[in-house]
C-alpha atoms as a PDB file:
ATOM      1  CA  UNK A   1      13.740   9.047  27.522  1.00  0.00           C
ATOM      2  CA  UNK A   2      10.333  10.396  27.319  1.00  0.00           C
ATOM      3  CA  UNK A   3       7.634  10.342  30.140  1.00  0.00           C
ATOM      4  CA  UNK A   4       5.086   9.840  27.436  1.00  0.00           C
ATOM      5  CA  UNK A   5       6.147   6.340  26.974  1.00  0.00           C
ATOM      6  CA  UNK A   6       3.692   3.825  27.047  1.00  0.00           C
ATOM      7  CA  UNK A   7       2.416  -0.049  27.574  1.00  0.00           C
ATOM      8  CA  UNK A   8      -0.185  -0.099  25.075  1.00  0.00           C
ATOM      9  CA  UNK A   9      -0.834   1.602  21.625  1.00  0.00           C
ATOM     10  CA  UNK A  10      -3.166   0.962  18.656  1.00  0.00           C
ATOM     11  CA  UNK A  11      -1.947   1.726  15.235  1.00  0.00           C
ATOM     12  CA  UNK A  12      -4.373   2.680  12.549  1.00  0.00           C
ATOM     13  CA  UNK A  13      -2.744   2.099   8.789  1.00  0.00           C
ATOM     14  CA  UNK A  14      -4.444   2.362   5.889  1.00  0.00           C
ATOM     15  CA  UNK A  15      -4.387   0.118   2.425  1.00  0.00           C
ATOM     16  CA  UNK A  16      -2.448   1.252  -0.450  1.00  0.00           C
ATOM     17  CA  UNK A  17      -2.310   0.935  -4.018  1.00  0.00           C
ATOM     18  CA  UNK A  18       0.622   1.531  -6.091  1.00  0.00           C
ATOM     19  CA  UNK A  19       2.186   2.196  -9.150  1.00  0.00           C
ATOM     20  CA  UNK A  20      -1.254   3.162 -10.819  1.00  0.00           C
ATOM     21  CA  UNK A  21      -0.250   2.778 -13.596  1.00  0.00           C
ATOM     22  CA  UNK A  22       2.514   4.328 -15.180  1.00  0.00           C
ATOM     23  CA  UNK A  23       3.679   5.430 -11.471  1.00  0.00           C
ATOM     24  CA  UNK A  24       6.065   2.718 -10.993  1.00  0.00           C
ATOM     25  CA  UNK A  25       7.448   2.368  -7.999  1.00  0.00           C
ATOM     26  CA  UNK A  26       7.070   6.147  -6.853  1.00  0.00           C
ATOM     27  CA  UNK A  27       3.189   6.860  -7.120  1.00  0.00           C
ATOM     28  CA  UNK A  28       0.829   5.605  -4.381  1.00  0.00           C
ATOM     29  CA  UNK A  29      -2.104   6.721  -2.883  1.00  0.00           C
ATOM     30  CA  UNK A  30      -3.737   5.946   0.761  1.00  0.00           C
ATOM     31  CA  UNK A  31      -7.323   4.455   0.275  1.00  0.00           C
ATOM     32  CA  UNK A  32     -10.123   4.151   2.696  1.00  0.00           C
ATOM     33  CA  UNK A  33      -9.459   0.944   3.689  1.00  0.00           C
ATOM     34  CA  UNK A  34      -7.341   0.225   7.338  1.00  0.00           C
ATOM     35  CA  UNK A  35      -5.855  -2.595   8.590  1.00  0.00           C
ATOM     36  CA  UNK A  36      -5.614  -2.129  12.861  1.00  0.00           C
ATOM     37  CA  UNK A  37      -2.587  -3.097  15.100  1.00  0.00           C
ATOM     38  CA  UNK A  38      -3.233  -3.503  18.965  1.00  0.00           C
ATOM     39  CA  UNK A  39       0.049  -3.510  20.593  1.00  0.00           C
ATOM     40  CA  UNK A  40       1.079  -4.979  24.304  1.00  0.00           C
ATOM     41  CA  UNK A  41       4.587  -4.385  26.250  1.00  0.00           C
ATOM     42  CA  UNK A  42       5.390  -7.983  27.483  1.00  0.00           C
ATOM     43  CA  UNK A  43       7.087  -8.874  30.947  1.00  0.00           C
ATOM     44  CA  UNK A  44      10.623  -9.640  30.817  1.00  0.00           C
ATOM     45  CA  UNK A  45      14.033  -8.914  28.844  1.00  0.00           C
ATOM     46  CA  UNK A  46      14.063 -11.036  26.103  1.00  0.00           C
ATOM     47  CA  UNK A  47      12.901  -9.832  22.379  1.00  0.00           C
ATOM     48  CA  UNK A  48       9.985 -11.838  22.196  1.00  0.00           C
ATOM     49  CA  UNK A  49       7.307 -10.941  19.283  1.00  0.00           C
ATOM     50  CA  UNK A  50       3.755 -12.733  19.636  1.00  0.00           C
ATOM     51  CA  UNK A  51       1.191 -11.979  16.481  1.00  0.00           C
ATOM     52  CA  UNK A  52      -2.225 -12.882  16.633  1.00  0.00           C
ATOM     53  CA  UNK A  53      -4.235 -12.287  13.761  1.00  0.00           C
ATOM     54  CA  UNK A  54      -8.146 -11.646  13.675  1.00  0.00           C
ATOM     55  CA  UNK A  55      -9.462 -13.525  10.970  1.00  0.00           C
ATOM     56  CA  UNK A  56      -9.161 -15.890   8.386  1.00  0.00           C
ATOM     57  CA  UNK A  57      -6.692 -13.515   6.750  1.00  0.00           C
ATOM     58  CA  UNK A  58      -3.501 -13.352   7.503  1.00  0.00           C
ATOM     59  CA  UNK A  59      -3.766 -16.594   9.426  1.00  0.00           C
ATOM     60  CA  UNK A  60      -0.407 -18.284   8.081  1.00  0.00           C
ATOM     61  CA  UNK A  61       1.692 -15.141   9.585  1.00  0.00           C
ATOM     62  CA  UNK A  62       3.714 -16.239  12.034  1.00  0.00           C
ATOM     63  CA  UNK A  63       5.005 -14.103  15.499  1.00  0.00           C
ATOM     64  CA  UNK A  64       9.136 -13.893  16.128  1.00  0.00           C
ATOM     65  CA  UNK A  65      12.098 -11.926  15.382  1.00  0.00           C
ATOM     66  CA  UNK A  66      12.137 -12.248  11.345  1.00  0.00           C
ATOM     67  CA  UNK A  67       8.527 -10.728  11.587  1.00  0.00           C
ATOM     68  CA  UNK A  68       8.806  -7.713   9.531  1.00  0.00           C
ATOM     69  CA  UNK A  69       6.649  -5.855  11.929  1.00  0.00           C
ATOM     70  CA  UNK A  70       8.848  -6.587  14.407  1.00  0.00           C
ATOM     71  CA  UNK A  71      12.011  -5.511  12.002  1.00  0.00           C
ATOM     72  CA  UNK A  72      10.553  -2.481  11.351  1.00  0.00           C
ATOM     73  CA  UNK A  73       9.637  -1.542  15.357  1.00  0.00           C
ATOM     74  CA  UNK A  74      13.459  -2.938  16.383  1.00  0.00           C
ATOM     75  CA  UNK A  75      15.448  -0.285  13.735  1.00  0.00           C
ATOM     76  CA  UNK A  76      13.326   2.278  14.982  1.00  0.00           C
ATOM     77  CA  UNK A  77      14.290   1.135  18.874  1.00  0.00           C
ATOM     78  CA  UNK A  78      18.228   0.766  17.206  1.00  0.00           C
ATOM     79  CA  UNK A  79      17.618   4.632  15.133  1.00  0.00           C
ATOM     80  CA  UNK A  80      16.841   5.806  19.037  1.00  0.00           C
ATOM     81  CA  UNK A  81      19.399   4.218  20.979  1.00  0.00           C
ATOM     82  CA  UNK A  82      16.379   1.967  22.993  1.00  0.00           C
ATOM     83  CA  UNK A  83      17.130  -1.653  23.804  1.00  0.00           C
ATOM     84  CA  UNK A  84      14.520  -4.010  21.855  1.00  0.00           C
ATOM     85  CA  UNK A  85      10.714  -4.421  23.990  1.00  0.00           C
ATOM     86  CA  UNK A  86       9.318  -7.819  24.229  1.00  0.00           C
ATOM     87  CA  UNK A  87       5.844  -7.002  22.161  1.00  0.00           C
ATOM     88  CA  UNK A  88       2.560  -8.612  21.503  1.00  0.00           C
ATOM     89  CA  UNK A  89       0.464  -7.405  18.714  1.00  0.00           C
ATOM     90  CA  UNK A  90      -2.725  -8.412  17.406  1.00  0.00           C
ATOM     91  CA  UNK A  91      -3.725  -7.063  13.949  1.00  0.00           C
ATOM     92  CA  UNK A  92      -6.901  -6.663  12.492  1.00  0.00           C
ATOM     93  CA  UNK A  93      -6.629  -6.615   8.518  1.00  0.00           C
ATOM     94  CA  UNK A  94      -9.285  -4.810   5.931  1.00  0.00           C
ATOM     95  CA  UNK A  95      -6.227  -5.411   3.005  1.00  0.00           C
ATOM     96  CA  UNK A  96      -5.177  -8.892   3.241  1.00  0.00           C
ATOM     97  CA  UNK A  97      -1.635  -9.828   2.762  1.00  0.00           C
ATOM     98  CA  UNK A  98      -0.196 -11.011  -0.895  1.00  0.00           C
ATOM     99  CA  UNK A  99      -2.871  -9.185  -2.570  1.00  0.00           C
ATOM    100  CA  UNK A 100      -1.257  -5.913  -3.938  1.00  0.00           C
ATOM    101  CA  UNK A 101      -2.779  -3.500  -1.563  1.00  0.00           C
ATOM    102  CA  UNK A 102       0.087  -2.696   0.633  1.00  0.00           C
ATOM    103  CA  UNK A 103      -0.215  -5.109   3.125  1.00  0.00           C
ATOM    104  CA  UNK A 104       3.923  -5.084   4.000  1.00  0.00           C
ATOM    105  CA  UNK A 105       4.108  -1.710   4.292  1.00  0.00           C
ATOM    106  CA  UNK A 106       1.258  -1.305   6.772  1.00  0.00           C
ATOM    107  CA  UNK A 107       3.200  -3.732   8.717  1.00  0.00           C
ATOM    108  CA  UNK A 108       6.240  -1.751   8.320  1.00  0.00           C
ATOM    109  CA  UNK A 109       4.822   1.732   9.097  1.00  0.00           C
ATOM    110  CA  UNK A 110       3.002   0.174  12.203  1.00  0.00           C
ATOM    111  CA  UNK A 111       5.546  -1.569  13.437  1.00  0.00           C
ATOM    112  CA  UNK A 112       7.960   1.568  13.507  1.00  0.00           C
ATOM    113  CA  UNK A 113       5.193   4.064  14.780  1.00  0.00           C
ATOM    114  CA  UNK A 114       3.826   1.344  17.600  1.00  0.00           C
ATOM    115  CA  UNK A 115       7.919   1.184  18.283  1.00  0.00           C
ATOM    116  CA  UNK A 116       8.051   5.128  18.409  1.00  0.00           C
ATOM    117  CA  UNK A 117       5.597   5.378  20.413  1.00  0.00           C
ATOM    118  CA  UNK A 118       6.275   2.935  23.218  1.00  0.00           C
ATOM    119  CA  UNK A 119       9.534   4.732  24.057  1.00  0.00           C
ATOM    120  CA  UNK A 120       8.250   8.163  23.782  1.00  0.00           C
ATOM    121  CA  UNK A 121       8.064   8.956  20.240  1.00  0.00           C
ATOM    122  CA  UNK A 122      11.915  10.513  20.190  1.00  0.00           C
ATOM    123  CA  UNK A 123      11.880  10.157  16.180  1.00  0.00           C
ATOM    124  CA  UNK A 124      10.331  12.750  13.895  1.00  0.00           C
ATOM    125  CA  UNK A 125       7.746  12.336  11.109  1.00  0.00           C
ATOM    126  CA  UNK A 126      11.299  11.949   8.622  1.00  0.00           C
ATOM    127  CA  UNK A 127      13.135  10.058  10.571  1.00  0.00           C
ATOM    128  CA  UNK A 128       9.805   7.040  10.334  1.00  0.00           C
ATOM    129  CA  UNK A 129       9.549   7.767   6.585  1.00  0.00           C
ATOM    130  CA  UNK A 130      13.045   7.174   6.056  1.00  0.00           C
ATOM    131  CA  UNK A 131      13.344   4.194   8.169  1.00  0.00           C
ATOM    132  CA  UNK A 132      10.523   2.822   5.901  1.00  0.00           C
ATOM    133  CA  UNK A 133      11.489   3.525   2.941  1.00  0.00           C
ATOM    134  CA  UNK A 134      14.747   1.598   4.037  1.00  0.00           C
ATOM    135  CA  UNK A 135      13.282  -1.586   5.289  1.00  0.00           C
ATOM    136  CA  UNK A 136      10.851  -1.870   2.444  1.00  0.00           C
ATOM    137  CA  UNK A 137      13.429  -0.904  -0.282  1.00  0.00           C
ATOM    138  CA  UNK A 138      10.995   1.218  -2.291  1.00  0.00           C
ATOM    139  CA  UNK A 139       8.970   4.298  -1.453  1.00  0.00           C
ATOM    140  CA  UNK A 140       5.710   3.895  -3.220  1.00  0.00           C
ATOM    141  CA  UNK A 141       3.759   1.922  -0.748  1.00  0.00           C
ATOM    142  CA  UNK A 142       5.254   3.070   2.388  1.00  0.00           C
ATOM    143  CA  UNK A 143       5.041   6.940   1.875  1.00  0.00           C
ATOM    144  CA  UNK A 144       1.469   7.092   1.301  1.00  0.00           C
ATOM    145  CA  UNK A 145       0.607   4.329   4.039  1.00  0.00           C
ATOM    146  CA  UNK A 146       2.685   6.649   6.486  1.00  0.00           C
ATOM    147  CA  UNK A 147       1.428  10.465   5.597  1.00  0.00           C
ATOM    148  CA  UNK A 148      -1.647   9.700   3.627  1.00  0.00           C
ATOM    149  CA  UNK A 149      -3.058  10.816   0.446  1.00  0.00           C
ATOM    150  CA  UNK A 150      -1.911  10.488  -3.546  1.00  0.00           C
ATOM    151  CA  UNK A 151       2.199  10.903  -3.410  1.00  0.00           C
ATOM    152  CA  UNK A 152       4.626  11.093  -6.092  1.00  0.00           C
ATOM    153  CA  UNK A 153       8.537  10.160  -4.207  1.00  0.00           C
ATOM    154  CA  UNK A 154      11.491  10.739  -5.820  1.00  0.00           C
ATOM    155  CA  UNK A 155      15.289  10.511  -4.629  1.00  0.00           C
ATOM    156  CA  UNK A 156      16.697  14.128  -5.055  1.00  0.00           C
ATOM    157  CA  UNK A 157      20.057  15.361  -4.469  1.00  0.00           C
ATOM    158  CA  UNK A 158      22.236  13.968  -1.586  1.00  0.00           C
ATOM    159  CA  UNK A 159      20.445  10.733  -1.791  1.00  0.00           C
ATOM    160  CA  UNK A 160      17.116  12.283   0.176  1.00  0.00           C
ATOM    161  CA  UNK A 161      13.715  11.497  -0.322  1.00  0.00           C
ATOM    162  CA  UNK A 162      11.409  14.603  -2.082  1.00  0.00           C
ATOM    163  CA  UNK A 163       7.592  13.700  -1.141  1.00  0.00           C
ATOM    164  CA  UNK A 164       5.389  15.988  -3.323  1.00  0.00           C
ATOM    165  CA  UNK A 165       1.850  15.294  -2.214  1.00  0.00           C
ATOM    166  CA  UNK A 166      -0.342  15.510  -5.133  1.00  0.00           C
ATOM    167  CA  UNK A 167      -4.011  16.223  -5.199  1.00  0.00           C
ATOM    168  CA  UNK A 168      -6.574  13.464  -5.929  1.00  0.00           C
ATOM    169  CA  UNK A 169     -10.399  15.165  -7.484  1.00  0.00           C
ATOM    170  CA  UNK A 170     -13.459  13.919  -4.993  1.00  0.00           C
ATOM    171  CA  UNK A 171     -15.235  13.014  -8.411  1.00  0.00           C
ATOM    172  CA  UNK A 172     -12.583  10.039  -8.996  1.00  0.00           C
ATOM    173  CA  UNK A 173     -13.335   6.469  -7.119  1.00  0.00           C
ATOM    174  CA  UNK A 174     -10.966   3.852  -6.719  1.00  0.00           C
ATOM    175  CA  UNK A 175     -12.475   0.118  -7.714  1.00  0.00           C
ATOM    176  CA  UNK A 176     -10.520  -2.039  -5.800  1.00  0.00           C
ATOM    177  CA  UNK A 177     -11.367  -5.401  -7.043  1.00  0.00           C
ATOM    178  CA  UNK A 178      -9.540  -8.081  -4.356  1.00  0.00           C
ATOM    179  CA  UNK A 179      -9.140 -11.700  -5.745  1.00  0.00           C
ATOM    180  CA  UNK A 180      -9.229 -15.098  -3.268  1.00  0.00           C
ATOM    181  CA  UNK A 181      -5.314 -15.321  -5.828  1.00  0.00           C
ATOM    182  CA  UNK A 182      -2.059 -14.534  -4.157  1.00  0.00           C
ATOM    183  CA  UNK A 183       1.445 -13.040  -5.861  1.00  0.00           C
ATOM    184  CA  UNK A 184       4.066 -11.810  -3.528  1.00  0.00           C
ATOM    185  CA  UNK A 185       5.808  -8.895  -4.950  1.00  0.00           C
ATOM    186  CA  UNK A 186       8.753 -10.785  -4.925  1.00  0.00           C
ATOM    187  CA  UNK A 187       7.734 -12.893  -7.917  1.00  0.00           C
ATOM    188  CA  UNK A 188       6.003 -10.007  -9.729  1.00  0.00           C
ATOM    189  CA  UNK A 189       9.505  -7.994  -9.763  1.00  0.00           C
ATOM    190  CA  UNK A 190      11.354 -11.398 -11.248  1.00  0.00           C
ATOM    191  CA  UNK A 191       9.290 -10.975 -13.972  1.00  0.00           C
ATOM    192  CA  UNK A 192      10.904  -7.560 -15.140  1.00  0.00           C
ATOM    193  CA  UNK A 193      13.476  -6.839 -17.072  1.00  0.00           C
ATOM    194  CA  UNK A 194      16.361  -5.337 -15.650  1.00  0.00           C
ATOM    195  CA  UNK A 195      16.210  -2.699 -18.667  1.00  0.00           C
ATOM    196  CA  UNK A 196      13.803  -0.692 -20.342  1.00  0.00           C
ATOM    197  CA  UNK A 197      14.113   0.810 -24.011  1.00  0.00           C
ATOM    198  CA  UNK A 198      14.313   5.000 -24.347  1.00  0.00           C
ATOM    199  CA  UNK A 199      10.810   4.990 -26.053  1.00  0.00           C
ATOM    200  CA  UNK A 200       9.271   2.763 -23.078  1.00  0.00           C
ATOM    201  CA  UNK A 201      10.642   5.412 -20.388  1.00  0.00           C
ATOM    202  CA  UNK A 202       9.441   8.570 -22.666  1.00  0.00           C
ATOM    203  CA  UNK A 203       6.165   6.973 -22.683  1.00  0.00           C
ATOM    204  CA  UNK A 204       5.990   6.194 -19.149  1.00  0.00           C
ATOM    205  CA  UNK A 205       7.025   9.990 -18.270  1.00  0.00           C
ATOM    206  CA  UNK A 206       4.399  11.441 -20.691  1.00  0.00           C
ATOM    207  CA  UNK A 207       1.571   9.127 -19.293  1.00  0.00           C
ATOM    208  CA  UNK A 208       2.320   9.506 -15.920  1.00  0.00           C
ATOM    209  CA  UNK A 209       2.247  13.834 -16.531  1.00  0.00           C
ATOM    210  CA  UNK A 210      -1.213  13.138 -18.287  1.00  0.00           C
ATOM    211  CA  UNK A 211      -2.565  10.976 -15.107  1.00  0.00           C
ATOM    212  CA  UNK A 212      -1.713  13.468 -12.443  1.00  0.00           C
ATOM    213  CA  UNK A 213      -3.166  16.112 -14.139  1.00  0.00           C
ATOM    214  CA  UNK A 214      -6.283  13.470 -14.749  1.00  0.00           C
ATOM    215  CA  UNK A 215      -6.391  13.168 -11.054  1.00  0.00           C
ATOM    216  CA  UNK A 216      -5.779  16.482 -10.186  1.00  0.00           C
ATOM    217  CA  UNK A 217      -8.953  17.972 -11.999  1.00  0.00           C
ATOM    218  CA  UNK A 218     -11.171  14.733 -12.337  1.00  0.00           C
ATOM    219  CA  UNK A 219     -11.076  14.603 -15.910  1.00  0.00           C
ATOM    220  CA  UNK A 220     -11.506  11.390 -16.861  1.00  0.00           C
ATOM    221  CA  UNK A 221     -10.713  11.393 -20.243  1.00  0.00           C
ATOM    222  CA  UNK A 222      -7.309  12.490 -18.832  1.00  0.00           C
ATOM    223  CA  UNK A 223      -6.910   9.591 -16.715  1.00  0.00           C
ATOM    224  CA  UNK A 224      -7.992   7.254 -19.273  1.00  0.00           C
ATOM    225  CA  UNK A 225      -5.459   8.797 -21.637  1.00  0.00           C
ATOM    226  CA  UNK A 226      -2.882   8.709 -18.507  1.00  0.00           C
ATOM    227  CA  UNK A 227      -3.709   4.843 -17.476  1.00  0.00           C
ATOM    228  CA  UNK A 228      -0.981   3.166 -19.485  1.00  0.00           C
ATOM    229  CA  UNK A 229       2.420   1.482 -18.333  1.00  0.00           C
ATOM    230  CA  UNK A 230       5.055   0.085 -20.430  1.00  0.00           C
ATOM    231  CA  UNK A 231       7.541  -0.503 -17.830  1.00  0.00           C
ATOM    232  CA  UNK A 232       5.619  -3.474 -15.294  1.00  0.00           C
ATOM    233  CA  UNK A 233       2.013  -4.035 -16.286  1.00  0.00           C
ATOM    234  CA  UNK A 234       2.929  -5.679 -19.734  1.00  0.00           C
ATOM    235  CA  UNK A 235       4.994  -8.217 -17.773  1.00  0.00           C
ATOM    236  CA  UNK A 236       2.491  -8.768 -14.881  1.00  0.00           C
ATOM    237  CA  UNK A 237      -0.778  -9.428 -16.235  1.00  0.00           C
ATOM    238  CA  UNK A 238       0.468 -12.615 -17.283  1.00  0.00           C
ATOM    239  CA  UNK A 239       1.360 -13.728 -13.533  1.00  0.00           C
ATOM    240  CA  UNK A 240      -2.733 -12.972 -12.926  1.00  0.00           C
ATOM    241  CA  UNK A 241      -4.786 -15.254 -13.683  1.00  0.00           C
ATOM    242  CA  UNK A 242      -7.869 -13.752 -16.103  1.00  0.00           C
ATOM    243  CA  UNK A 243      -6.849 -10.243 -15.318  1.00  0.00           C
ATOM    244  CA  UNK A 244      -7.233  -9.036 -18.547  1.00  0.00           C
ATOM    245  CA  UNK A 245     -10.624 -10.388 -18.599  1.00  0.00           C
ATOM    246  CA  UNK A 246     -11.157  -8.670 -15.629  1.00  0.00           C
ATOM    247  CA  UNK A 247      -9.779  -5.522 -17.006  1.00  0.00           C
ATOM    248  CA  UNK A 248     -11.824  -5.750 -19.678  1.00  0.00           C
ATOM    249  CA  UNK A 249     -15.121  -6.173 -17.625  1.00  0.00           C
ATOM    250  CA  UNK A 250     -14.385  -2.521 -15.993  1.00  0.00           C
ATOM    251  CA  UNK A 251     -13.669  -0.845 -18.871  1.00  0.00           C
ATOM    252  CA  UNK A 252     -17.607  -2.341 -20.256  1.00  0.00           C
ATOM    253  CA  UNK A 253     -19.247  -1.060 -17.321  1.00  0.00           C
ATOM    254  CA  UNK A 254     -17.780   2.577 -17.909  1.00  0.00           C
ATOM    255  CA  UNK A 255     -14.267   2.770 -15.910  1.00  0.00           C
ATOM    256  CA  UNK A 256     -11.583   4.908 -17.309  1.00  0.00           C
ATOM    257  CA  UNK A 257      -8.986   2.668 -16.582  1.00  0.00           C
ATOM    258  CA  UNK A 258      -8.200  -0.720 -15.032  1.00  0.00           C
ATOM    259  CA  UNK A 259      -4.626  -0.947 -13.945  1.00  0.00           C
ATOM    260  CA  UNK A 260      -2.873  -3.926 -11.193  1.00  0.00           C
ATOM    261  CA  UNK A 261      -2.775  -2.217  -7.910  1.00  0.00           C
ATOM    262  CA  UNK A 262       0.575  -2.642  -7.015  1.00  0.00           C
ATOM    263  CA  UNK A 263       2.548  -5.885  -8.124  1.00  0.00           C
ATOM    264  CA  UNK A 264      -1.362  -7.641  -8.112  1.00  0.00           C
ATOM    265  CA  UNK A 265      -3.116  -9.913  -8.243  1.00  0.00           C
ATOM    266  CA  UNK A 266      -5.517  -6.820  -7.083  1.00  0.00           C
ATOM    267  CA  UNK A 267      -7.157  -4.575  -9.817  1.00  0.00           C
ATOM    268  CA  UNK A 268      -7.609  -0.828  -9.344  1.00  0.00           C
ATOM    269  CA  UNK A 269     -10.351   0.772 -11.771  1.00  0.00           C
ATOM    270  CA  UNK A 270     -10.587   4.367 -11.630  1.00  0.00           C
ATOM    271  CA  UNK A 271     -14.579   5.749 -12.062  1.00  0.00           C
ATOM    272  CA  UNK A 272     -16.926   8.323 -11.668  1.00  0.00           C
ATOM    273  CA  UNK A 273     -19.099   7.706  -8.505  1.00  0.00           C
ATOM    274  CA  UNK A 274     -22.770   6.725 -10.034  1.00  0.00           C
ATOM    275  CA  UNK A 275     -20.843   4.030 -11.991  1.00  0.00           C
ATOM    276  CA  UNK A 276     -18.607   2.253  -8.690  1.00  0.00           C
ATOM    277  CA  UNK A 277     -20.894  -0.206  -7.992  1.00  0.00           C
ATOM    278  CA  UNK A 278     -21.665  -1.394 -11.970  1.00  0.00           C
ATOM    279  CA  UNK A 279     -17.717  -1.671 -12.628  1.00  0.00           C
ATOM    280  CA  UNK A 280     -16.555  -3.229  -8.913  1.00  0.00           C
ATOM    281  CA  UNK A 281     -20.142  -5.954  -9.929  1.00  0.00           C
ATOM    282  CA  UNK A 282     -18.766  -6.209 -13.379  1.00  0.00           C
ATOM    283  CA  UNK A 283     -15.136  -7.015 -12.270  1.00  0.00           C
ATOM    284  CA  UNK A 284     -16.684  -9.456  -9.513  1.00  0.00           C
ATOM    285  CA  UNK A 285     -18.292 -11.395 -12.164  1.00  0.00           C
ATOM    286  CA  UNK A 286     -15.691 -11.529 -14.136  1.00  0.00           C
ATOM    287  CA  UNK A 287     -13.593 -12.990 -11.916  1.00  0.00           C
ATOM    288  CA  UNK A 288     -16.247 -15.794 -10.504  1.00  0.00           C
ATOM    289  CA  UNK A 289     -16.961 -16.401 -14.229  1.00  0.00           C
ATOM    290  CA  UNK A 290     -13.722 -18.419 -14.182  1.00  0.00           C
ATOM    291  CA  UNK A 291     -14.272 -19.895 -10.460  1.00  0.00           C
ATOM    292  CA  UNK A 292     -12.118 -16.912  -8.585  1.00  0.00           C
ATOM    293  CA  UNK A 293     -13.860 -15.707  -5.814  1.00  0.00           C
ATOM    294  CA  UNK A 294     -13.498 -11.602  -5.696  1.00  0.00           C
ATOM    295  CA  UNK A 295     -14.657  -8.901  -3.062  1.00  0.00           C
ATOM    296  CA  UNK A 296     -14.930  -5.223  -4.343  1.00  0.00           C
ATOM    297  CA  UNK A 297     -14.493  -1.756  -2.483  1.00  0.00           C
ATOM    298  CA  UNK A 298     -15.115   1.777  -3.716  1.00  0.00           C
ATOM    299  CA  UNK A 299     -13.426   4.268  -1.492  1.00  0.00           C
ATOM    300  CA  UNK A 300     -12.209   7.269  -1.716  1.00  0.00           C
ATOM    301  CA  UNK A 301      -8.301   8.740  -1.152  1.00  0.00           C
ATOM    302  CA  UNK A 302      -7.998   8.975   2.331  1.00  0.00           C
ATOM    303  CA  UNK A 303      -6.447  12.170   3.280  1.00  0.00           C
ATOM    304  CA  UNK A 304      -4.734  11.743   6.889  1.00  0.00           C
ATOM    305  CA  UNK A 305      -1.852  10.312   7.982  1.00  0.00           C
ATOM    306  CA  UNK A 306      -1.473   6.726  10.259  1.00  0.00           C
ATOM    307  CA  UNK A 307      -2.766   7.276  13.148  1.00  0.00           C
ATOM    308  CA  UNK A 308      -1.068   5.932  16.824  1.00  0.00           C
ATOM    309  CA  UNK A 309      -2.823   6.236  20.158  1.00  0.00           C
ATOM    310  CA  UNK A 310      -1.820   5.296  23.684  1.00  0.00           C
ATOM    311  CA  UNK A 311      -3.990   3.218  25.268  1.00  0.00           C
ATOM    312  CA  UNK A 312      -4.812   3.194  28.898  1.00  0.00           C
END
């Protein structure tokens, strides 16, 4: 073992959104927005896991074994031969859980870095990635909470996992429009079909080539051409309560696109910076127009990976 091990660590993660669109399940991008886990070695053998949470958010999450924090941070122990640590962690949350905005996969990434890093960080950059990408069962959240930044994931040859980090234009803002609504991803992904029609995936393919390029250069009319999903959204906005409305309200105040950020009930609109704060106020309104409470945020990608510190 490593003499860098430590008793302490804080674990910087940052908020997610997924899909974007026609990016199902393998586009995600890292926003500006982090939710903060304070970790604490406890006394004694036993695998104990106490959570406290700052905040009203968050406050029905519950401490022990079946915490998937504490799943993630015991198959990182079990990938590097380490008995499980008793563990206290108290998390600080800017994305609230339930909401679309990566929330699970913040746990998961900070729960196998805090591990990592308590025993001497023996496991590599890959070796976390693919751990995550195992406990959450899908890439698109995970990958960009871990290494930060817009990235496309795909399973290559050999069953691996090919990260292509793809650049995101300063001129495009990300609306993120949070509702006081919850939908665990769970019941958003009962609502799919478990097949798609030939035309549906061509479309799909097409869009999501027309987005990235969109992105890439900061054109919107590009990524309001590339904004459009056949695959998920078309059987999601249902499970959202005025979404649509809400959608609509964006694309008024000037947005290129409104799309759910991840499996919802979050929206992510896509703008130009002078018009951030008309479309998040428009998308606000639209929301409290029908008695839903709604925060907005306009942030930018954020570049850099999760960060985890030893603390003295």
């Amino acid at each position: 073992m490593s003499d860098n091990t430590c008793e302490r660590c804080v674990i910087t993660v940052p908020a997610t959104t997924a899909n974007i669109g026609p990016g199902f399940d393998c586009l995600g991008a890292a926003l500006q927005l982090n939710n903060r886990f304070s970790l604490r070695r406890l006394t004694g053998q036993e695998e104990v896991f106490d959570l406290v949470v700052d905040g009203p958010e968050g406050a029905h999450l519950r401490g022990g074994r079946d915490n998937l924090f504490y799943r993630a941070a015991r198959c990182a122990w079990k990938a590097a031969g380490h008995p499980p640590i008793p563990l206290e962690a108290r998390i600080s949350l800017s994305a609230p859980p339930a909401r679309g905005l990566g929330s699970s996969a913040s746990a998961i990434v900070a729960g196998l870095c805090g591990a990592n890093m308590m025993i001497g960080q023996p496991l590599g950059r890959e070796k976390l990635l693919e751990l995550a990408i195992a406990v959450e069962g899908h890439p698109d959240n995970v990958v960009p909470s871990l290494l930060g930044g817009l990235c496309l994931t795909s399973r290559v040859a050999g069953q691996r996992w090919r990260v292509v980090p793809c650049p995101w234009h300063k001129r495009v803002r990300a609306v993120v429009v949070i509702p006081n609504l919850r939908l665990s991803t769970s019941e958003a992904r009962r609502s799919l079909p478990q097949n798609v029609g030939l035309q549906d995936a061509v479309s799909n393919l097409s869009a999501l080539t027309v987005l990235l390029s969109g992105l890439r250069s900061g054109d919107g009319a590009l990524i309001a051409d590339g904004l459009r999903d056949s695959l998920h959204e078309p059987y999601r906005w249902p499970l959202i309560p005025h979404g649509l409305t809400v959608r609509h309200a964006a694309m008024e105040a000037g947005a290129w696109g409104a799309v759910i950020s991840g499996s919802g009930p979050a929206i992510l609109a896509l703008s130009s910076r002078d018009l951030e704060e008309k479309v998040g106020k428009a998308m606000v309104q639209a929301w409290q127009e029908q008695d839903v409470e709604a925060q907005y945020h306009a942030v930018s990608l954020q570049n850099f990976p999760a960060v985890c510190q030893a603390v003295e």
